[in-house]
Protein backbone atom coordinates (compact mmCIF):
# COMPACT_ATOMS: atom_id res chain seq x y z
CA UNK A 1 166.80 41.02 18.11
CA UNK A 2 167.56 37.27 18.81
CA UNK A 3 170.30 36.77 21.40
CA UNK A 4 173.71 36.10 20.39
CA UNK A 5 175.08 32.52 21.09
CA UNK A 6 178.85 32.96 19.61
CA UNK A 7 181.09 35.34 20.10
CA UNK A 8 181.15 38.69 17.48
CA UNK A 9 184.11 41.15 17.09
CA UNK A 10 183.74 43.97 19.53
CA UNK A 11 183.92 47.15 17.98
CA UNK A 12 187.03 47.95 19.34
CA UNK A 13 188.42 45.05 17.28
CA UNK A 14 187.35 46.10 13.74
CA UNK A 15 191.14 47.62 13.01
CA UNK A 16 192.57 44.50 13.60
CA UNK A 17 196.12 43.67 15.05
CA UNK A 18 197.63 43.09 11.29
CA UNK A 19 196.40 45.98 10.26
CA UNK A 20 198.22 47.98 13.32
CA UNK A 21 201.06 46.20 12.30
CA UNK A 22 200.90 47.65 8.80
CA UNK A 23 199.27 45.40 6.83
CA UNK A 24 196.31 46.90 4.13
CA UNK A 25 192.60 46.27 4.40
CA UNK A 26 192.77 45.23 1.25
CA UNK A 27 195.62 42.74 1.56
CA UNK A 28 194.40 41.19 5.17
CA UNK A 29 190.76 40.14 3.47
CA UNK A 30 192.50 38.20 0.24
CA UNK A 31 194.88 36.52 3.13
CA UNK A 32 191.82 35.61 4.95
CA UNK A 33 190.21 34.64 1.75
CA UNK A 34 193.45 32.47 0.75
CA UNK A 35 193.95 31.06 4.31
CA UNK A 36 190.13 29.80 3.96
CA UNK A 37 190.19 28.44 0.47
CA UNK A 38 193.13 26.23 1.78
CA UNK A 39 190.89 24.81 4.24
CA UNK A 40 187.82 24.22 2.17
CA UNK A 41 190.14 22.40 -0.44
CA UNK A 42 192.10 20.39 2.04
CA UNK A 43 188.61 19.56 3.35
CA UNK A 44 187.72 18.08 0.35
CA UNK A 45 190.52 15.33 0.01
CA UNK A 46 190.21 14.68 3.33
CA UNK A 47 186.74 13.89 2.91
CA UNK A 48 186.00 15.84 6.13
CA UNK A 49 182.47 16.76 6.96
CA UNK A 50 180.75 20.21 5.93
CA UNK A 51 180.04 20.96 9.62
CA UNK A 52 183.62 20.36 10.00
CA UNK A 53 185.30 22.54 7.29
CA UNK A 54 183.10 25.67 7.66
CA UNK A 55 183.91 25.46 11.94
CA UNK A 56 187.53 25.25 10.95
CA UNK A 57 187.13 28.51 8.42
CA UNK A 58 185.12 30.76 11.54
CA UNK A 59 187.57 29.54 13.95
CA UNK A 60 189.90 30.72 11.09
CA UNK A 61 188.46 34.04 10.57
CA UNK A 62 188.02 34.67 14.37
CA UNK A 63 191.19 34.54 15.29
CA UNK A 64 192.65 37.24 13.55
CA UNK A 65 190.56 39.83 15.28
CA UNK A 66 193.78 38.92 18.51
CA UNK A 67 196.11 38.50 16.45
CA UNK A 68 198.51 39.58 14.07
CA UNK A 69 199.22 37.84 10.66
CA UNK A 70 203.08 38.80 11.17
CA UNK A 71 203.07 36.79 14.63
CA UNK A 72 201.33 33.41 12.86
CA UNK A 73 201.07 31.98 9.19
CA UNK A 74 197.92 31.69 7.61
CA UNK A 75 198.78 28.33 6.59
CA UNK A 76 199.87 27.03 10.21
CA UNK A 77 196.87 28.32 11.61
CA UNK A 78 194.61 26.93 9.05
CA UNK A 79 196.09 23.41 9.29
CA UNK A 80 195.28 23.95 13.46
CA UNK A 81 191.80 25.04 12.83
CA UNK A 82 190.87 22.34 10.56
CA UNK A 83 192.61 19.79 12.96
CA UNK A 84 190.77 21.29 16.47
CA UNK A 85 187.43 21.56 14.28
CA UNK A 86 187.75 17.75 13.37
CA UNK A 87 188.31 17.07 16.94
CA UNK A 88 184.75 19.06 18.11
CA UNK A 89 182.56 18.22 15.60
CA UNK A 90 183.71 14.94 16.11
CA UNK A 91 185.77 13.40 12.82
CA UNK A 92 189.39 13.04 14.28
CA UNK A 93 192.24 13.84 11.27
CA UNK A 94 195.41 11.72 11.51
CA UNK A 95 197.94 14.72 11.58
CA UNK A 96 200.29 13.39 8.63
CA UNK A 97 197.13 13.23 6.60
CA UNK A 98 196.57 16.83 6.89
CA UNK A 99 200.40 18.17 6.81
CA UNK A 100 200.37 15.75 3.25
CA UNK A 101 197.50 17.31 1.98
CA UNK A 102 198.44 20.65 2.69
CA UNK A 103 201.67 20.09 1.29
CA UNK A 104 199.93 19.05 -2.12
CA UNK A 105 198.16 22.11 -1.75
CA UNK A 106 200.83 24.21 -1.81
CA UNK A 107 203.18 23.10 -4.01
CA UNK A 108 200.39 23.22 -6.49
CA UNK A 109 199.51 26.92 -5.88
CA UNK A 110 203.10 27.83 -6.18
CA UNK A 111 203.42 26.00 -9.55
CA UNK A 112 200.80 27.12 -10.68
CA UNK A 113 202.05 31.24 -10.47
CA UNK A 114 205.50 30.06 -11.67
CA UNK A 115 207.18 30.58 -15.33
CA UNK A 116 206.71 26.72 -15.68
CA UNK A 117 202.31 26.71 -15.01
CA UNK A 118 201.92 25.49 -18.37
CA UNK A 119 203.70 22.28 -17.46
CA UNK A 120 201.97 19.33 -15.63
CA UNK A 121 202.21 19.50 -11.96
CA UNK A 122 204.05 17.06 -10.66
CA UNK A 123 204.14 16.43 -6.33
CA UNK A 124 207.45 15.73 -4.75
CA UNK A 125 206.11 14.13 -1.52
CA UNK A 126 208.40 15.46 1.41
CA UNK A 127 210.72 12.79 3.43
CA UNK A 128 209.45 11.67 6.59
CA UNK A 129 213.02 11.28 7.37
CA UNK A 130 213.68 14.83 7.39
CA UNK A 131 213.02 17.58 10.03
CA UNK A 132 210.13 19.36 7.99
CA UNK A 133 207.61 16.84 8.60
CA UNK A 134 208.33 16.88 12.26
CA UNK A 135 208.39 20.95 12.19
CA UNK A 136 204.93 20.81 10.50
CA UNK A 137 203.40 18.33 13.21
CA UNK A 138 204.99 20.63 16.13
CA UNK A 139 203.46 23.86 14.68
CA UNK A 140 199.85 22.70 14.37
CA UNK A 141 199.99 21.66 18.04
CA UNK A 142 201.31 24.47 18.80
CA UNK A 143 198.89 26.40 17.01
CA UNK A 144 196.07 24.91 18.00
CA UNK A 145 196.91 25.77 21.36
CA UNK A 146 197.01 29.58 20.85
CA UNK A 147 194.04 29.03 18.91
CA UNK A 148 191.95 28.32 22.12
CA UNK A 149 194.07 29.93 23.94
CA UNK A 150 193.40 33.36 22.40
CA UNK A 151 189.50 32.72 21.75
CA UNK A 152 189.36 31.81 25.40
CA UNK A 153 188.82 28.19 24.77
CA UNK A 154 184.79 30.06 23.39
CA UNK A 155 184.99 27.25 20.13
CA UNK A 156 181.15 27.46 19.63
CA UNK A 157 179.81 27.48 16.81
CA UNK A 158 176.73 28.41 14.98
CA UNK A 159 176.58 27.55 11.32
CA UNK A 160 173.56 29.19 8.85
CA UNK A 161 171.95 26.24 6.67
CA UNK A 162 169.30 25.01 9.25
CA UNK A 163 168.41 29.08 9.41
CA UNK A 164 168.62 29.22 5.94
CA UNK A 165 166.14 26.17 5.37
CA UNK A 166 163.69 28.04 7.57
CA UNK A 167 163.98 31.67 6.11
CA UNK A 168 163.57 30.37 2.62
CA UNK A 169 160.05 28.40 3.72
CA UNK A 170 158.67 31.19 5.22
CA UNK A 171 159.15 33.43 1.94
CA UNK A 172 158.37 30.61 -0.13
CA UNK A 173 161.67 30.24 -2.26
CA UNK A 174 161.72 26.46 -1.17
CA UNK A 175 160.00 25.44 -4.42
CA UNK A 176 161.77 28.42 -7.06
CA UNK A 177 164.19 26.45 -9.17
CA UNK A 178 167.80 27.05 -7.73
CA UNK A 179 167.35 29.31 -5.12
CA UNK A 180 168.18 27.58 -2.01
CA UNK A 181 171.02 26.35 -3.65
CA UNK A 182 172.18 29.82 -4.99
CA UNK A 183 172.01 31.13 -1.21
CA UNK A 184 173.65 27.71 0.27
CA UNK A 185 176.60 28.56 -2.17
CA UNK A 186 176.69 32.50 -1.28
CA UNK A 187 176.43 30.98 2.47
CA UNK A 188 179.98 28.69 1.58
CA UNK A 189 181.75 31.70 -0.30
CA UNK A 190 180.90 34.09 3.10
CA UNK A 191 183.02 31.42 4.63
CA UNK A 192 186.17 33.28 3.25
CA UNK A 193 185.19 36.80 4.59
CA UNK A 194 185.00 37.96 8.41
CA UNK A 195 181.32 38.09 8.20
CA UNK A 196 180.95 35.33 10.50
CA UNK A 197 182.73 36.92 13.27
CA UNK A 198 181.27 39.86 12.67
CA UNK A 199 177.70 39.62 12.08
CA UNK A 200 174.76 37.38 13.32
CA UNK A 201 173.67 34.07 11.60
CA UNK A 202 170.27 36.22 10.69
CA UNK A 203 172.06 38.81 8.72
CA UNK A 204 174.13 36.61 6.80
CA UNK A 205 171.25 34.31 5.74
CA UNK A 206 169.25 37.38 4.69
CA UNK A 207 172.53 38.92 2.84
CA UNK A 208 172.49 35.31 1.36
CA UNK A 209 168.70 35.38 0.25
CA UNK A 210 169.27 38.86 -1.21
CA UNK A 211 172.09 38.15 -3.89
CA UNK A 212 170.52 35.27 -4.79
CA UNK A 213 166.84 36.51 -5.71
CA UNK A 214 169.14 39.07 -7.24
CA UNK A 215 170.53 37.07 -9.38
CA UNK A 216 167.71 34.75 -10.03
CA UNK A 217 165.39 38.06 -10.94
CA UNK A 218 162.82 36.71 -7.95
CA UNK A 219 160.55 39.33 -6.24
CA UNK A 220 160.88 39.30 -2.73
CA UNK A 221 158.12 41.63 -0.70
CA UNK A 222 159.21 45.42 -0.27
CA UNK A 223 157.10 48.03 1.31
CA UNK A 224 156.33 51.59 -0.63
CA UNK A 225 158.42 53.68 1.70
CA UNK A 226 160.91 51.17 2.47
CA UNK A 227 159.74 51.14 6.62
CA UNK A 228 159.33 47.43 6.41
CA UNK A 229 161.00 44.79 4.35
CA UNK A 230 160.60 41.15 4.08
CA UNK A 231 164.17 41.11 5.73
CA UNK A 232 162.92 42.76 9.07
CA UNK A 233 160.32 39.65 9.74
CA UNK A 234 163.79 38.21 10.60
CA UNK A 235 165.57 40.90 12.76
CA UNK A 236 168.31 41.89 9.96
CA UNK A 237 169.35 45.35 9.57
CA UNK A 238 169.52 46.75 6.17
CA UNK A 239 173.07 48.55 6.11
CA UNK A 240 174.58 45.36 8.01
CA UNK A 241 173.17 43.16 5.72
CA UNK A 242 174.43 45.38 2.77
CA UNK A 243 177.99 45.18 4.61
CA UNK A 244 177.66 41.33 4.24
CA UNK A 245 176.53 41.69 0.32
CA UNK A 246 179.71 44.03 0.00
CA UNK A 247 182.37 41.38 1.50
CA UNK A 248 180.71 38.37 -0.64
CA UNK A 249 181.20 40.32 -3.51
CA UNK A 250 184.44 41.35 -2.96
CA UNK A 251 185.79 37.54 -3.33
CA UNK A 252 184.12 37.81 -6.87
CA UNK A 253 186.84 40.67 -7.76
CA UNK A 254 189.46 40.26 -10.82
CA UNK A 255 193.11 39.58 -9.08
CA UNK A 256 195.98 40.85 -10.83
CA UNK A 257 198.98 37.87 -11.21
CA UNK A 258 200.83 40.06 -9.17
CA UNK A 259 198.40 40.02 -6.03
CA UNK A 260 198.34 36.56 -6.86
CA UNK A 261 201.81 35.54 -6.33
CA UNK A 262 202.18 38.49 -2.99
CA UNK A 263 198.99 36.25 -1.40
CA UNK A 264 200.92 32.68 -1.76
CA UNK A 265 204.44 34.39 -0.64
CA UNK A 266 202.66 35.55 2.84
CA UNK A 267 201.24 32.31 3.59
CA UNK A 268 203.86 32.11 6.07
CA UNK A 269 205.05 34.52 8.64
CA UNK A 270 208.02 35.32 6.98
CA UNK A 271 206.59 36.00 4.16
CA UNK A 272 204.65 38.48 5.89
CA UNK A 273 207.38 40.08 7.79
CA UNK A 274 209.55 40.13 4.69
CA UNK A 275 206.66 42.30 2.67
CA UNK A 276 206.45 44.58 5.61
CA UNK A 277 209.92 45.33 5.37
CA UNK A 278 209.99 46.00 2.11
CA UNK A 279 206.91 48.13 2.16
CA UNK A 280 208.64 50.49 4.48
């Protein structure tokens, strides 16, 4: 097995501290999900780099494994990690671009869940005048700082196309129509699950390869008795990298309106805190 250059969940993290706090399965991975989706979409009018965005989302996903959703927003913490990962891979944000953006962001999701969705969306930029602005800029300082702070300043990381290139080569998929870029997008979508924090670079690419020559109907080399696989030229176990398949394909799930409208209401902490209480 190939070393490990970035930092995985311990097992001893797997129940994580939202979930001691009372907070489903379930309900932590579409947070996660949402928290991530906010990122890769703020990315995008930013015009941020790839390398960028997908740092920001594991930075994202690592940090709840030491700490607790009803302690920190999803959507202050996302705004930090998008803001420290343009700062290490090198593409600085300007801070009111990014509080503007998520702004936008939000006050589309919540119109679009409202009575009034079938109405155009209109933005109502927020004052710079006014204390919000300034309470936005304070919080993603502040939560950047607990962001290193609580992942022990370890910000490394190690991001699966390159890997993916080379797997894909060596199994000859390079030149099958669409399926590099079937796996690059099943790469992206893992982006929104904990795999990342919880498996090796290896794994996911094979998890990756899998679906896709799935879905594309291509034959990949299996042995008779199923002692050795095409996946175990690269060091990937078969359970983990069934694990992986499992949390892709979870994101692909039918949400019900109401799950829907509980996942924007706890982008905040008290949100959060406010479900908990009722829940009890």
């Amino acid at each position: 097995m190939s070393p490990t250059f970035y930092p995985l969940a311990s097992s001893s993290q797997i129940e994580t501290p939202s979930q001691a706090e009372g907070i489903p399965m379930d309900l932590e991975e579409d947070l996660r999900a949402y928290g991530c989706k906010l990122i890769h979409e703020a990315g995008i009018l930013l015009k941020q780099k790839q390398v960028a965005v997908a740092t920001a989302q594991i930075l994202f996903q690592r940090f709840w494994y030491v700490s607790s959703m009803k302690t920190f927003g999803i959507g202050d913490v996302g705004m930090a990690a998008l803001y420290l990962a343009s700062k290490l891979e090198e593409c600085p944000l300007r801070i009111r671009d990014l509080i503007n953006v998520y702004d936008l962001l939000q006050q589309r999701e919540t119109h679009s869940i409202s009575p009034k969705s079938d109405e155009e969306f209109r933005y109502a930029p927020m004052s710079y005048f006014g204390n919000t602005f300034y309470d936005i800029k304070d919080a993603i300082v502040v939560h950047e700082m607990q962001i290193l702070k609580r992942l022990g300043f370890n910000v490394q990381v190690v991001l699966p196309y390159g890997t993916l290139i080379n797997y894909l080569k060596v199994l000859g998929l390079m030149e099958k129509e669409d399926a590099c870029k079937k796996a690059w997008g099943y790469l992206n979508d893992a982006l929104q699950t904990p795999v990342y924090a919880l498996y090796q670079i290896p794994t996911i690419v094979c998890a990756a390869i899998f679906l896709a020559a799935r879905h594309l109907r291509i034959a990949l080399p299996l042995s008779s008795n199923d002692s050795h696989s095409w996946w175990d030229l690269f060091d990937a176990n078969y359970p983990d990298m069934w694990s992986v398949c499992g949390y892709i394909m979870r994101l692909y799930r039918e949400r019900s309106v109401h799950d829907r409208v509980r996942v924007v209401g706890m982008i905040n902490k008290k949100g959060v805190r406010k479900w908990l209480e009722e829940e009890r």
